[in-house]
Protein backbone atom coordinates (compact mmCIF):
# COMPACT_ATOMS: atom_id res chain seq x y z
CA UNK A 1 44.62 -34.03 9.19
CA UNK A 2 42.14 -36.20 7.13
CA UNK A 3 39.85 -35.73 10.20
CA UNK A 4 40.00 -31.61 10.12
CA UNK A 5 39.43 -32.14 6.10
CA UNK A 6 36.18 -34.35 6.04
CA UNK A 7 34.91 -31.20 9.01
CA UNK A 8 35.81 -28.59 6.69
CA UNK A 9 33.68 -30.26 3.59
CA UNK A 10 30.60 -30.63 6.04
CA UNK A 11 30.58 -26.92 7.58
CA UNK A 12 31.14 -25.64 4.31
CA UNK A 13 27.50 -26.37 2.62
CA UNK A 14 26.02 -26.16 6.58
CA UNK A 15 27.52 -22.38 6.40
CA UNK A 16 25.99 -21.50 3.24
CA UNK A 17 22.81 -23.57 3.85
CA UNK A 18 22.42 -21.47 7.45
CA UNK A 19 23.00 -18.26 5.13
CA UNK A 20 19.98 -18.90 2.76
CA UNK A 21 17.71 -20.26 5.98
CA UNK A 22 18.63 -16.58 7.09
CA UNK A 23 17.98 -14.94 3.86
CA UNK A 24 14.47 -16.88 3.58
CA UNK A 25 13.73 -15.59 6.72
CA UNK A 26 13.95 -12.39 6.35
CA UNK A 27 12.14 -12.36 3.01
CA UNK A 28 9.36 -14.86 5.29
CA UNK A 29 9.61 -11.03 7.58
CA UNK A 30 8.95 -8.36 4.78
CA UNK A 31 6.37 -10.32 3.60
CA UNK A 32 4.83 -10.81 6.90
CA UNK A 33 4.85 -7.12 7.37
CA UNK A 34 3.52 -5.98 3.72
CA UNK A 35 0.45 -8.50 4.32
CA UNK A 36 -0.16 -7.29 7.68
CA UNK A 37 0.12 -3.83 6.56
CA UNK A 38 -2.83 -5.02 3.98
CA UNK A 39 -4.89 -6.23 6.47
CA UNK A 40 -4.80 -3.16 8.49
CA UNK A 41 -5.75 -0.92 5.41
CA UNK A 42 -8.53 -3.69 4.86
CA UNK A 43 -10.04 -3.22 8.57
CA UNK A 44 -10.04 0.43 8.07
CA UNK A 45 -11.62 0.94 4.85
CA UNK A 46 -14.47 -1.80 6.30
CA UNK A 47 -14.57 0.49 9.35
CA UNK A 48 -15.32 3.36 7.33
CA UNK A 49 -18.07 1.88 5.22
CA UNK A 50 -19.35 0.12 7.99
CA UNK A 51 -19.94 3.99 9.43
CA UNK A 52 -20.90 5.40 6.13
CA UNK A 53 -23.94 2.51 5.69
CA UNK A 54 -25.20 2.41 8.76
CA UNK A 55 -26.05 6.77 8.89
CA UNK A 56 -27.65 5.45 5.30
CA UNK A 57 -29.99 2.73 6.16
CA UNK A 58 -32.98 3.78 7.47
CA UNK A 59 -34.27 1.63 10.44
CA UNK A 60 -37.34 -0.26 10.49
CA UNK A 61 -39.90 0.22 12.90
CA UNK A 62 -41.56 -3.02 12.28
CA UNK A 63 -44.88 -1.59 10.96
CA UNK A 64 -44.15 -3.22 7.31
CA UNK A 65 -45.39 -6.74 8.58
CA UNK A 66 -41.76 -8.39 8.28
């Protein structure tokens, strides 16, 4: 009996310890996907400037001594 007691006290905090490892995780996952959704709006915003500046800038025909 004492045995099954002392077994009992352990899982008990391992239980709810595994249940907030879980909990962090999936917080860990929704972050994860909010900040990769941010980088993917990034990329495309610097994909659309990077085609909006470069119709803009006139290229150099090396005539200007530089």
């Amino acid at each position: 009996m004492k045995g099954k007691r002392v077994k009992r006290w352990i899982q008990k905090p391992l239980r709810f310890h595994h249940q907030d490892i879980h909990d962090e995780l999936e917080d860990i996952k929704r972050l994860l996907g909010y900040v990769s959704g941010q980088v993917q709006e990034l990329r495309d915003r610097v994909g659309e400037l990077t085609k909006s500046t470069s119709m803009r800038v006139p290229e150099q025909d090396g005539s200007s001594g530089q």
